[in-house]
Protein backbone atom coordinates (compact mmCIF):
# COMPACT_ATOMS: atom_id res chain seq x y z
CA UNK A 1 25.94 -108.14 21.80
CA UNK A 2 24.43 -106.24 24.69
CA UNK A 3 25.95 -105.05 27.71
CA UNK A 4 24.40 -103.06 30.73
CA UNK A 5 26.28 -99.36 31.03
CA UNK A 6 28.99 -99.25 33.43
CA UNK A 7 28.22 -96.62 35.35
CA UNK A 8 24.78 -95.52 37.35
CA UNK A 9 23.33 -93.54 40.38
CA UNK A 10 19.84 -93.47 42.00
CA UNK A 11 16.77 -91.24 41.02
CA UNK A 12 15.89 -88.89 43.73
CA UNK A 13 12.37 -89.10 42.82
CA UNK A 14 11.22 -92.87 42.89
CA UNK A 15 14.87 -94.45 44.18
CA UNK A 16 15.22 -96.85 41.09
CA UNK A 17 18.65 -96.98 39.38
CA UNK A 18 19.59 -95.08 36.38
CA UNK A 19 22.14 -96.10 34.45
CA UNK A 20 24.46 -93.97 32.00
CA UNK A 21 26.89 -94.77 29.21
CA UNK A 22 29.01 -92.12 30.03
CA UNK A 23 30.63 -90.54 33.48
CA UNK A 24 30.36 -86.77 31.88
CA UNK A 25 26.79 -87.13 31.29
CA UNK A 26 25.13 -83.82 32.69
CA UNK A 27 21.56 -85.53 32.46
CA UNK A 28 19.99 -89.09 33.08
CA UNK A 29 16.20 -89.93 32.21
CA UNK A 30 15.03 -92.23 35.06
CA UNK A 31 13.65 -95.15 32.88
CA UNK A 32 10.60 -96.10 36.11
CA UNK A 33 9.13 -92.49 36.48
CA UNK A 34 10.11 -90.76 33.20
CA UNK A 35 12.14 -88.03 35.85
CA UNK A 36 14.38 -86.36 34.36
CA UNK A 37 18.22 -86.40 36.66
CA UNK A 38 20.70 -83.32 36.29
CA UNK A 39 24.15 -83.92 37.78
CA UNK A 40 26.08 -80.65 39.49
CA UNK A 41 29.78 -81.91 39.39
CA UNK A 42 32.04 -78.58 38.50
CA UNK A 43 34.73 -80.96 36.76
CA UNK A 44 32.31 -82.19 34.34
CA UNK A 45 30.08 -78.26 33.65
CA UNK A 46 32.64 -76.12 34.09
CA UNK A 47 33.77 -76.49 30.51
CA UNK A 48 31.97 -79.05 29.16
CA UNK A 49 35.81 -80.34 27.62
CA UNK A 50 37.39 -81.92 30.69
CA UNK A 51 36.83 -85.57 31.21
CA UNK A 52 35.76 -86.92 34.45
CA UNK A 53 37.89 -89.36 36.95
CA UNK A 54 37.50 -92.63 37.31
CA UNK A 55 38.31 -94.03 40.74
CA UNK A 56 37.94 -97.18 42.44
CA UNK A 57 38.05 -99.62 39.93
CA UNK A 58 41.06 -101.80 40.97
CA UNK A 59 40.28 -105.66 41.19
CA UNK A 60 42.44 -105.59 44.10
CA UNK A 61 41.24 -105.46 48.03
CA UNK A 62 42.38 -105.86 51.21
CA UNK A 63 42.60 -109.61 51.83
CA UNK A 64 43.99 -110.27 48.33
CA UNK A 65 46.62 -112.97 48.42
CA UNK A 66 49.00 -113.89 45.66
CA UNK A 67 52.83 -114.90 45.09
CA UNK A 68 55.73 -112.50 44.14
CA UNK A 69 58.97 -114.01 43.39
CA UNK A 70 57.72 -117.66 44.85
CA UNK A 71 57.22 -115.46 47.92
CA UNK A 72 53.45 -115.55 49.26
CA UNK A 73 51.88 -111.96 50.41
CA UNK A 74 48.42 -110.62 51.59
CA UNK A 75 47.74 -107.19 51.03
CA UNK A 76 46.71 -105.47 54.46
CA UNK A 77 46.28 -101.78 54.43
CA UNK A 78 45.49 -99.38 51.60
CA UNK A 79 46.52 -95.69 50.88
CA UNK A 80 44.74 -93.77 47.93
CA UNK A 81 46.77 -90.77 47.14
CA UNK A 82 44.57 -87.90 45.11
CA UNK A 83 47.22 -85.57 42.99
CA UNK A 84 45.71 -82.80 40.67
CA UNK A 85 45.29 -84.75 37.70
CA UNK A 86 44.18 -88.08 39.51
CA UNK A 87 44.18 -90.74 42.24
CA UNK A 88 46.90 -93.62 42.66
CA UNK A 89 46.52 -96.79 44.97
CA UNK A 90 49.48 -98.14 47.41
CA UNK A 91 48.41 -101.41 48.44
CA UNK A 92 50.76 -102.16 51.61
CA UNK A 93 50.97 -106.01 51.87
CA UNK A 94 53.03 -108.67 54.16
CA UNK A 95 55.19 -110.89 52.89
CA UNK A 96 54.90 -114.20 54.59
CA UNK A 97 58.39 -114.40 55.70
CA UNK A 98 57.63 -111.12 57.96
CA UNK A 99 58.59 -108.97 55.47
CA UNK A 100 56.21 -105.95 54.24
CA UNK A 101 56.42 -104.02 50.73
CA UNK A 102 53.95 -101.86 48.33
CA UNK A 103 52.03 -102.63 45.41
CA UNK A 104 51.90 -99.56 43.67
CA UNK A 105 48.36 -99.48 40.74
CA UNK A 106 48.23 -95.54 39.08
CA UNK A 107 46.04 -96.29 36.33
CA UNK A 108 47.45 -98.94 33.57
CA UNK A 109 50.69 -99.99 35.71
CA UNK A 110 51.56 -102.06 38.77
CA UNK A 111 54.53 -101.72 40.40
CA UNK A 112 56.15 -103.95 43.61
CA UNK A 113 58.55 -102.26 45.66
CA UNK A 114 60.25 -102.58 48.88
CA UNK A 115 62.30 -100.02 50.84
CA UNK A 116 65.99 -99.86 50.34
CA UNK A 117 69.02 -98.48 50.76
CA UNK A 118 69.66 -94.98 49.35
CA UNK A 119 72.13 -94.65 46.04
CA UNK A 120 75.03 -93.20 46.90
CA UNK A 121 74.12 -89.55 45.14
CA UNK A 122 70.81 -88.50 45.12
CA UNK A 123 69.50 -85.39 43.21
CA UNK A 124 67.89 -82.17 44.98
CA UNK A 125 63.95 -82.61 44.17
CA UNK A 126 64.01 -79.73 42.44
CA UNK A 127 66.48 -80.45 39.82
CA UNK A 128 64.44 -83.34 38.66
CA UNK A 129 63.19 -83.28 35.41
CA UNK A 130 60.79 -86.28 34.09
CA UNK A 131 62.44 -87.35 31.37
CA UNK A 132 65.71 -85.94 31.56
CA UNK A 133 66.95 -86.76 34.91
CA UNK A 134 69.53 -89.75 35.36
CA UNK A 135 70.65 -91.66 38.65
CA UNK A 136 72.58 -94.42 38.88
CA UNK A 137 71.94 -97.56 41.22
CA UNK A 138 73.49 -101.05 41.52
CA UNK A 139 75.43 -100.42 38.32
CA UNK A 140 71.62 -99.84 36.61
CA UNK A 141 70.87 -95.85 34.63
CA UNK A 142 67.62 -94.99 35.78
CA UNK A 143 65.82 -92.40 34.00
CA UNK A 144 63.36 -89.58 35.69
CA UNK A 145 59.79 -91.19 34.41
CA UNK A 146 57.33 -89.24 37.24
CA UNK A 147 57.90 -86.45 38.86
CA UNK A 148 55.47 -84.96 41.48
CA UNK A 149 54.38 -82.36 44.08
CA UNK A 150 51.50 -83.96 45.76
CA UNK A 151 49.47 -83.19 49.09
CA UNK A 152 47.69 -85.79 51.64
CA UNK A 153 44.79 -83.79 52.91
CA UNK A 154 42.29 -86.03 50.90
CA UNK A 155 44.23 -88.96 51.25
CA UNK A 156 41.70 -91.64 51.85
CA UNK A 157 43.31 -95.03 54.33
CA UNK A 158 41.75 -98.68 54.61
CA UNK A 159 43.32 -101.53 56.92
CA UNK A 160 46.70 -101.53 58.37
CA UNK A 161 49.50 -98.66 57.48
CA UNK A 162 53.19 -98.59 58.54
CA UNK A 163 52.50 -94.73 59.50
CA UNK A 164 49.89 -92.18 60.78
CA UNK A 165 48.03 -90.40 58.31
CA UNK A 166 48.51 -86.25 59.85
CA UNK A 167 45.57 -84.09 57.81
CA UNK A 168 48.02 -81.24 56.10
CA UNK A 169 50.76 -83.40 54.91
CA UNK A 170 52.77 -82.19 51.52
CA UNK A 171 55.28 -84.93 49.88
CA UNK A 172 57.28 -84.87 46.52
CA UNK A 173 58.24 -88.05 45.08
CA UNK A 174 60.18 -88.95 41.73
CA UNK A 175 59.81 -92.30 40.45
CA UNK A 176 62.86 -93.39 38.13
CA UNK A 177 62.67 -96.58 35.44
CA UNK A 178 65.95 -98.90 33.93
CA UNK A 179 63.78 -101.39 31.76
CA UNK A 180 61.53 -103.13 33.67
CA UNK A 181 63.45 -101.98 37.04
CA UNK A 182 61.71 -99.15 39.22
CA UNK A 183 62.83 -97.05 41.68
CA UNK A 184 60.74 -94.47 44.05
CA UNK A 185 61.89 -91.63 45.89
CA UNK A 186 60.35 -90.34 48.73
CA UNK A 187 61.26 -86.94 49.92
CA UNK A 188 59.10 -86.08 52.43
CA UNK A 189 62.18 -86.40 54.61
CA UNK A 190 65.83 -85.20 54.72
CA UNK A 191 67.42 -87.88 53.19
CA UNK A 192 64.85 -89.01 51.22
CA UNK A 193 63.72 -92.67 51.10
CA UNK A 194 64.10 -95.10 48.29
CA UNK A 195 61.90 -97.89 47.56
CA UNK A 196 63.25 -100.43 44.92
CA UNK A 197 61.26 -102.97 43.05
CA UNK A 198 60.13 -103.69 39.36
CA UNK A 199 57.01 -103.47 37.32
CA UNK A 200 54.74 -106.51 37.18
CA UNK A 201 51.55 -107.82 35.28
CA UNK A 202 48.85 -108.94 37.72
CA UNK A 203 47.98 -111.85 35.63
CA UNK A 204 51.88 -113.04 37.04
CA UNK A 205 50.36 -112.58 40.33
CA UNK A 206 48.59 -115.53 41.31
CA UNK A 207 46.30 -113.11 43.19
CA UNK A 208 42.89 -114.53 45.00
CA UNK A 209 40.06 -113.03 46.58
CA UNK A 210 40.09 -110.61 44.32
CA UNK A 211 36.86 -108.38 43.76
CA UNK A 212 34.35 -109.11 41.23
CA UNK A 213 33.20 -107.61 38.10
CA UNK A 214 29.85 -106.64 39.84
CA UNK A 215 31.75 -105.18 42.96
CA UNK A 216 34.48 -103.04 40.81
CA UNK A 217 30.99 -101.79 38.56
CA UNK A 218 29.14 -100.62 42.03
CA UNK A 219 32.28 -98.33 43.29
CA UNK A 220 34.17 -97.62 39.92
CA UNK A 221 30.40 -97.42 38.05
CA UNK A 222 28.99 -94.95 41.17
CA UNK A 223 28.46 -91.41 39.49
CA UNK A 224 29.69 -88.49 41.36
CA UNK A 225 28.33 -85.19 42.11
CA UNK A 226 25.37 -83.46 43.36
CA UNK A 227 21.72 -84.85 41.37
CA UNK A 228 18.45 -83.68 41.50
CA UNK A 229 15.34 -84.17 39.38
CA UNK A 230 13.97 -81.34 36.85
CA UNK A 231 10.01 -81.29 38.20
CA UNK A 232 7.77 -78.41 37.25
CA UNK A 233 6.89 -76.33 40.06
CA UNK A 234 3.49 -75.77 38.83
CA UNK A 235 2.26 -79.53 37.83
CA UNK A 236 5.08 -81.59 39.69
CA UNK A 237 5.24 -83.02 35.91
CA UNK A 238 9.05 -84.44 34.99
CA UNK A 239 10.64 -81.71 32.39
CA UNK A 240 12.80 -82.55 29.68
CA UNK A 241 15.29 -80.20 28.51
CA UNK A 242 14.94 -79.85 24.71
CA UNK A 243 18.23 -79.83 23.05
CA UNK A 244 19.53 -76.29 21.42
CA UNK A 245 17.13 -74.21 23.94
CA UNK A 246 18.55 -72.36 26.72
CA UNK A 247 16.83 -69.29 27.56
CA UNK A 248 13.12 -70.95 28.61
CA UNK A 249 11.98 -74.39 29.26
CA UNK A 250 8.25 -75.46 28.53
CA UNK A 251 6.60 -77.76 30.43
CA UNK A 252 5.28 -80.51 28.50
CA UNK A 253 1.94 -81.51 30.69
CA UNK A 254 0.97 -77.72 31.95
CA UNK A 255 2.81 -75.79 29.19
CA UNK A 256 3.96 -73.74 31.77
CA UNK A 257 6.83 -71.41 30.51
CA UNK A 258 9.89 -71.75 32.80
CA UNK A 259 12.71 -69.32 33.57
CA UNK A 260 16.28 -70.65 33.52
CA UNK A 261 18.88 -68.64 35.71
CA UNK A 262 22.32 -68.25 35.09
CA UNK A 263 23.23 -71.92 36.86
CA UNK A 264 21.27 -74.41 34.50
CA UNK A 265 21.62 -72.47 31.69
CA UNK A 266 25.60 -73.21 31.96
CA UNK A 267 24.29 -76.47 32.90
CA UNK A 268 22.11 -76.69 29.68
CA UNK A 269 24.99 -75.67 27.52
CA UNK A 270 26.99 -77.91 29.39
CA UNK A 271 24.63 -81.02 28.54
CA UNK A 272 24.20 -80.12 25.04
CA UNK A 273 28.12 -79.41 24.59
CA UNK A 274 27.94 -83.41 25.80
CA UNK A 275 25.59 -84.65 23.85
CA UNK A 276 27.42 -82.53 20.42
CA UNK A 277 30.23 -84.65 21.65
CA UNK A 278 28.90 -87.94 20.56
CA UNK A 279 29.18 -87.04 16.56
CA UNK A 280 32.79 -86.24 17.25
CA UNK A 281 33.98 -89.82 18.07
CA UNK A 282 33.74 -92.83 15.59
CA UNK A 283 33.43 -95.02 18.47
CA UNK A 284 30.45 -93.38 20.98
CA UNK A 285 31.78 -93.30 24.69
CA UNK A 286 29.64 -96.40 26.82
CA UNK A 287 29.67 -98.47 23.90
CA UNK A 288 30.89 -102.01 24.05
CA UNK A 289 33.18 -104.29 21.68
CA UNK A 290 35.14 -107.48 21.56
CA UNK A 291 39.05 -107.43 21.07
CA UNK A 292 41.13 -110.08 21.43
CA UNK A 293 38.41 -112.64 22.91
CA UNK A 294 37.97 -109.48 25.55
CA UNK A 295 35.04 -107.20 26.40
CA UNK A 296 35.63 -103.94 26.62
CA UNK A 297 33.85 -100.90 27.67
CA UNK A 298 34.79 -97.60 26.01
CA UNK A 299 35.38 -95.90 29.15
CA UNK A 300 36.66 -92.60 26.99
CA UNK A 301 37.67 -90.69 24.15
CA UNK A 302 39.92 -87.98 24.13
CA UNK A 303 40.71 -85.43 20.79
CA UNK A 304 44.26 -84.19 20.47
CA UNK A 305 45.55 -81.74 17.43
CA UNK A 306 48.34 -82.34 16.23
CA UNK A 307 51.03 -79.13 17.13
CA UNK A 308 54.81 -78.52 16.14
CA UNK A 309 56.62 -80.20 17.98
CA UNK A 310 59.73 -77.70 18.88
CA UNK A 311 56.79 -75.11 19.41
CA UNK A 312 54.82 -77.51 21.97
CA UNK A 313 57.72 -78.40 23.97
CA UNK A 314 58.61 -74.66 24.19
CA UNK A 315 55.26 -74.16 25.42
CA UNK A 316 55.13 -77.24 27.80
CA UNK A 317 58.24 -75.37 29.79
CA UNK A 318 57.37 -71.72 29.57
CA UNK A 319 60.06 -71.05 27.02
CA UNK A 320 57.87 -69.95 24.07
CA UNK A 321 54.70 -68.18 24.01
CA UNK A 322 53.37 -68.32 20.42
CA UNK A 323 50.07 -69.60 19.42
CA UNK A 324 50.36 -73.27 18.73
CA UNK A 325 48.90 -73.87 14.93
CA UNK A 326 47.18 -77.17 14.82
CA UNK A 327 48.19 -79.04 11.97
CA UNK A 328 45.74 -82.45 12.21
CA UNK A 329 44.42 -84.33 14.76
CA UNK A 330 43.73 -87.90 16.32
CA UNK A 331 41.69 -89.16 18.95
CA UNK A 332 42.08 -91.85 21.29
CA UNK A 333 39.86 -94.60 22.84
CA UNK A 334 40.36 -95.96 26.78
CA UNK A 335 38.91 -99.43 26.66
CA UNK A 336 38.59 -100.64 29.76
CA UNK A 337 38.07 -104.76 31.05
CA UNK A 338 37.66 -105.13 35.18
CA UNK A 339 39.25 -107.83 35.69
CA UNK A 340 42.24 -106.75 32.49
CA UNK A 341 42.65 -103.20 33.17
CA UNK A 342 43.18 -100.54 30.38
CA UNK A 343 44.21 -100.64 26.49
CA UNK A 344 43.88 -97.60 24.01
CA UNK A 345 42.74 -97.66 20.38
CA UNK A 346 44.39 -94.56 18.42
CA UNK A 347 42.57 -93.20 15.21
CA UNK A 348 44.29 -90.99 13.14
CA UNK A 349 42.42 -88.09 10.63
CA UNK A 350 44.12 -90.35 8.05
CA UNK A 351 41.56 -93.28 8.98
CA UNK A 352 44.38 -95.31 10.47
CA UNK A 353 43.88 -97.35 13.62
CA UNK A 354 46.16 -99.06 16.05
CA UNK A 355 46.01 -100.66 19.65
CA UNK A 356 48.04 -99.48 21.64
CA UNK A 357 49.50 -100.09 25.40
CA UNK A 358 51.33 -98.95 27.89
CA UNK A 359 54.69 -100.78 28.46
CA UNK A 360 55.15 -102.10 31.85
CA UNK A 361 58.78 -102.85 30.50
CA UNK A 362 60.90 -99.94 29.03
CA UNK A 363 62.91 -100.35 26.39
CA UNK A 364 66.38 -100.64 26.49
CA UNK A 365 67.92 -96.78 25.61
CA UNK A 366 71.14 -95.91 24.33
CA UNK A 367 73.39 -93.00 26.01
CA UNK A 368 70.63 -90.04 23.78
CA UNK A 369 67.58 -92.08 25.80
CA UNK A 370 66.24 -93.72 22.49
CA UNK A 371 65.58 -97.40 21.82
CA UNK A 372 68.03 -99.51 20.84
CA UNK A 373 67.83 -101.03 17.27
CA UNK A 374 64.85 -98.78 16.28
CA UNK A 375 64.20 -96.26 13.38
CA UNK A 376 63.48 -92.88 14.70
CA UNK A 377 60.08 -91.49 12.49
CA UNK A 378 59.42 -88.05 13.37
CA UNK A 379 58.61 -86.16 16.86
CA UNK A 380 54.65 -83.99 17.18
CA UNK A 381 53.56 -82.07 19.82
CA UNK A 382 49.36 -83.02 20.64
CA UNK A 383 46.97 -80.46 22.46
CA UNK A 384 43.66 -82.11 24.37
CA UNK A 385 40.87 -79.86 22.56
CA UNK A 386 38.21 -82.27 24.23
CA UNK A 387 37.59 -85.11 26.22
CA UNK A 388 34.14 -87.10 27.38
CA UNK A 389 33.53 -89.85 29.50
CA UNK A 390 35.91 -91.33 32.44
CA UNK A 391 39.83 -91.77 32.53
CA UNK A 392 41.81 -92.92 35.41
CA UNK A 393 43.57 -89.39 35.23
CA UNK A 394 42.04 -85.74 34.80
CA UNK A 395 42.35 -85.12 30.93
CA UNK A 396 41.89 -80.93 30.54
CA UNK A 397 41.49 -79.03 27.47
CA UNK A 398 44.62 -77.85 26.49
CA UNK A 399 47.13 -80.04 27.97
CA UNK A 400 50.15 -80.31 26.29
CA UNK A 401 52.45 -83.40 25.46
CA UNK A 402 55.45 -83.73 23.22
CA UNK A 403 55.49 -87.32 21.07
CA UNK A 404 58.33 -89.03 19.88
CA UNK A 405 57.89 -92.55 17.51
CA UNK A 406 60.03 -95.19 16.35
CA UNK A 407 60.05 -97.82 14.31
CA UNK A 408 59.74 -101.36 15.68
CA UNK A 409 58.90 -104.13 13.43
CA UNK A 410 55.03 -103.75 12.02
CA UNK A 411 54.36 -101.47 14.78
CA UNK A 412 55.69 -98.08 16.63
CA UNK A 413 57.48 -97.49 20.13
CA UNK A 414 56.28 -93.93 21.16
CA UNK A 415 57.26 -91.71 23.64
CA UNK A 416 55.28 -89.05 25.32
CA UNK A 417 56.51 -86.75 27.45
CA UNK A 418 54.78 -84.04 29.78
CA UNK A 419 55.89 -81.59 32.10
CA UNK A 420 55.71 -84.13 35.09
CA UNK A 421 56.32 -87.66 33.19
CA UNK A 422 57.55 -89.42 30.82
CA UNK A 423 56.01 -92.79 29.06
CA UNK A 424 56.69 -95.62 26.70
CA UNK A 425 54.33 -97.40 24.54
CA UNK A 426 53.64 -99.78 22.13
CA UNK A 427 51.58 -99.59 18.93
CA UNK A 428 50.67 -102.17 16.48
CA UNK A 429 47.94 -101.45 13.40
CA UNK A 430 44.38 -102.79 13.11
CA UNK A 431 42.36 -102.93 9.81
CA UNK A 432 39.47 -100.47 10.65
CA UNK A 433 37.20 -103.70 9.30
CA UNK A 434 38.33 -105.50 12.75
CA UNK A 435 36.97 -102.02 14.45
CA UNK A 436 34.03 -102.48 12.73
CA UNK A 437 33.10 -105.61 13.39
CA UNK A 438 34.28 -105.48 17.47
CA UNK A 439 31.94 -102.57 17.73
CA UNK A 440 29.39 -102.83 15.72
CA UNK A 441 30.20 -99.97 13.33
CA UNK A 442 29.51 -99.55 9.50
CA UNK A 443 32.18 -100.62 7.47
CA UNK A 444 34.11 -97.98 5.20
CA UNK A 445 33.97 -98.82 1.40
CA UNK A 446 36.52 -97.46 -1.48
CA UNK A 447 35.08 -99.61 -3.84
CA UNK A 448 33.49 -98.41 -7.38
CA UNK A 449 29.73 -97.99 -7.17
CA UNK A 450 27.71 -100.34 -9.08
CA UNK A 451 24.48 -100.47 -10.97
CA UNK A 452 21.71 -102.95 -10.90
CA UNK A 453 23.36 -104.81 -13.45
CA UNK A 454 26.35 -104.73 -10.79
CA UNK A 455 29.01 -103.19 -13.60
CA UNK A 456 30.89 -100.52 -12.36
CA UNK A 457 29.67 -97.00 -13.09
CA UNK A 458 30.84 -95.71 -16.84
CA UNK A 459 33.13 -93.05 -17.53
CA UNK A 460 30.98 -89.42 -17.91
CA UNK A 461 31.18 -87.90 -21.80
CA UNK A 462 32.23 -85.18 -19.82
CA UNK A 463 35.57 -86.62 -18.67
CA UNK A 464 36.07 -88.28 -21.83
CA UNK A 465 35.54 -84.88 -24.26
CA UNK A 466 38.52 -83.45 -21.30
CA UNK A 467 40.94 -86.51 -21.81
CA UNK A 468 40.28 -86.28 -25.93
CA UNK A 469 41.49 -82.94 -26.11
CA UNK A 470 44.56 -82.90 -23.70
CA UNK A 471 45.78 -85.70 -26.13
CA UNK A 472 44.88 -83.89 -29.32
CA UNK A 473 46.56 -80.66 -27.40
CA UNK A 474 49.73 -82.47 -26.63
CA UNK A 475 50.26 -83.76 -30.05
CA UNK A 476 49.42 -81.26 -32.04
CA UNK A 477 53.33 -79.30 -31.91
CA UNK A 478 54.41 -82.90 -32.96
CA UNK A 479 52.21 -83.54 -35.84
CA UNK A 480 52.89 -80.37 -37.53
CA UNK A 481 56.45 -81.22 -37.94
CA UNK A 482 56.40 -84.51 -38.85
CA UNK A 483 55.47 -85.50 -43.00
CA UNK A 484 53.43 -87.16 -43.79
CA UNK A 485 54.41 -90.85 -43.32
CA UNK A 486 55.86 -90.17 -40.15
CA UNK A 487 52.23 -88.72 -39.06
CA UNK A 488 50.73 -92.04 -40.37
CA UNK A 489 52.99 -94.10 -38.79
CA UNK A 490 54.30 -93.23 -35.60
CA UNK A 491 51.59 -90.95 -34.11
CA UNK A 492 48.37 -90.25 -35.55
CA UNK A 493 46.82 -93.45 -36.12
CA UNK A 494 48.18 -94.46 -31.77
CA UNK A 495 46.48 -90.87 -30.95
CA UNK A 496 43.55 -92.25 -33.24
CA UNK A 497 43.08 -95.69 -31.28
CA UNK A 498 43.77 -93.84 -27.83
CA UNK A 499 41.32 -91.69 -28.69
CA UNK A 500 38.81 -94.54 -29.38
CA UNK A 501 39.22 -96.75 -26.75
CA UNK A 502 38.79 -93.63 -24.36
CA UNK A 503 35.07 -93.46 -25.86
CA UNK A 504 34.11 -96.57 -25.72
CA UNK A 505 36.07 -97.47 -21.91
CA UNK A 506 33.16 -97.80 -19.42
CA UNK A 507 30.41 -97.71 -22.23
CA UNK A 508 28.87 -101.21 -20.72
CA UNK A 509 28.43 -99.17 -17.74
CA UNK A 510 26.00 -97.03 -19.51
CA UNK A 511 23.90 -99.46 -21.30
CA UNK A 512 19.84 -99.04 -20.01
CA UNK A 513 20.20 -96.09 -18.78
């Protein structure tokens, strides 16, 4: 199964497009004129560990029409909202009965709301904490799930808004969840504003006119950042960095020798820190794979240690300062579908695999905020050590997030909290076979190894001359205080035929050799 990469820019040389597997690549070969393409985007060289951002790739548009509640809407106007670790959309859409409302989409979640009236006691903004906070509202507990700071200076508009966009504008917001309930507040006013609504799939839409795949893969697939092509300034020949050089280039056609300053060495070391990446991940960022009758693109893959957990959250909130210790690790997968949206596949250092998802619908909590009718397993802290290719938020080396899992059936509710949110999902095993075959990797094997004659390998002499004299060892004590029918009887002659069928176990294994 072949797919064409997902994301691509132009060559700045002949014009054609160049397509890349991943949205950290530092370097593209243009596949008409051989040019060699180096991207300047300081998110992606600065440390070689961040991921990118992955923007633009909603289905949705203005002109999209679907139903909500048996109630028809058309979404008019749209507001993308950058925050420093990302970008969310707020579709604004009329309702035709004259009414209007939002359609919120930050990342792997869709949420309708309309404005309402304010609960009756409302927390200062700063005495929200995601994941600890409670409000009550129509008789529902809401608990803090988002909590934000955020600026509008690179807010980007489309179509028709309910408001001006003014260039400086600061606004905190706290998003609250009960279930599958939702509840925004807005506090860039005194009294805040509260929008009410509840967290839907977009399959449950009815939506039309929504974009294609090819529309979504020419704005989502469009690689940021600054790119130029590596020509020798002698020859005008295309040069190739060669990968584990940094000080000098050569040019291949003149064998001109080629200083590198300070800038593209970090970008060399950069693009080889990239490319070092690949052996990291079982499943290589750009590749493609089928899961549940989907196709998927492996949009990225993120590498977490695994951290004490009382240590991590002291760390998260500036109450401890030690060293966090990692203890193991895992790394996780974004698969991504256009016209689906996002799952994860989670690979533990144990070889385990699951899928797992983001629940639109929380669970129901009891009065301590943990699932009703579910085992509690254990609670981790994880630290990002690296991350490659796109996400639809900024993953950073050394971000911090404190896990707690429960039991649920076959599978495992988690919850992982941050400093600014807190979210549930849902994970259910996969054989690693079912990896393997959706992607096109080898298959693991823990089966004996074989010979030509396909009997499993023998037992060494060596082994057996070890087992023969921990049993002669062990007995001895025994033997010499037994007489000697008891030695006949009860111990020498077992130890005897032990001994023998130890020898000759496996011999057919060793027969022609």
């Amino acid at each position: 199964m072949t797919h064409t990469p997902f994301f691509k820019t132009d060559c700045p040389s002949c014009g054609a497009p160049v397509e890349a597997h991943s949205a950290t690549a530092v370097t593209l070969v243009c596949g008409y004129c051989n040019s060699m393409l180096v991207r300047r985007d300081d998110g992606i060289a600065d440390t070689g560990r961040d991921s990118a951002l992955l923007e633009d790739f909603s289905p949705l548009q203005i002109g999209t029409a679907g139903r909500f509640f048996m109630r028809g809407f058309r979404i008019v106007g749209r507001l993308q909202v950058r925050y420093d670790a990302g970008v969310w959309n707020e579709w604004y859409v009329l309702f035709d009965d004259g009414h209007d409302g939002w359609l919120s989409e930050a990342g792997d979640l869709y949420v309708f709301t309309m404005a309402e009236t304010l609960p009756e006691q409302v927390p200062a903004f700063h005495d929200i904490r995601a994941g600890f906070g409670e409000l009550t509202h129509n008789g529902k507990r809401f608990i803090a799930s988002d909590v934000r700071e955020i600026s509008l200076n690179q807010a980007a508009a489309q179509g028709e808004l309910p408001f001006a966009l003014h260039g400086e504008t600061a606004n905190r917001v706290a998003d609250w969840r009960c279930e599958n309930l939702f509840l925004t507040l807005d506090y860039a006013d005194t009294p805040p504003q509260a929008f009410v609504g509840r967290t839907v799939r977009l399959s449950d839409l009815h939506l039309e006119h929504t974009r294609s795949d090819d529309q979504i893969r020419e704005s989502a697939g469009r690689l940021k950042g600054e790119r130029r092509a590596e020509d020798c300034p002698n020859c005008g020949s295309p040069v190739h960095w060669v990968n584990g050089l940094t000080g000098h280039i050569v040019c291949p056609s003149c064998a001109s020798e080629l200083q590198a300053g300070e800038d593209k060495i970090r970008l060399i070391e950069a693009n080889h820190m990239r490319q070092a990446q690949e052996t990291l991940f079982t499943l290589p960022v750009g590749s493609t794979g089928r899961l549940n009758n989907r196709d998927y693109y492996v949009m990225g893959a993120v590498r977490y240690s695994e951290t004490d957990a009382q240590e991590t959250f002291d760390k998260m909130f500036g109450l401890g300062s030690r060293a966090l210790v990692p203890e193991s690790w895992w790394a996780e997968y974004l698969l991504y579908h256009p016209q689906h949206g996002f799952s994860w596949l989670v690979e533990t250092a144990e070889g385990e695999w699951s899928v797992s998802e983001t629940l639109e619908e929380w669970p129901r909590l009891n009065a301590n905020n943990q699932p009703q009718g579910c085992e509690k397993l254990y609670d981790y802290g994880g630290r990002v050590e690296l991350a490659a290719g796109a996400f639809y938020w900024r993953v950073r080396k050394g971000d911090l997030n404190y896990y707690t899992d429960y039991r649920q059936g076959g599978g495992k509710l988690g919850a992982a909290l941050s400093q600014n949110e807190l979210a549930w999902s849902k994970s259910t095993p996969v054989r690693y076979k079912e990896i393997a075959q959706a992607f096109g990797l080898k298959e693991k094997s823990n089966a004996p190894r074989y010979t030509a004659q396909m009997r499993p390998d023998g037992i060494s002499d060596g082994l057996r001359m070890l087992i023969t004299g921990v049993l002669l060892l062990v007995n001895l004590p025994a033997w010499f205080a037994m007489n000697s029918e008891q030695l006949f009887d009860e111990s020498l002659i077992p130890t005897v035929v032990g001994i023998a069928f130890i020898w000759f176990l496996g011999r057919g294994g060793d027969d022609g050799d």
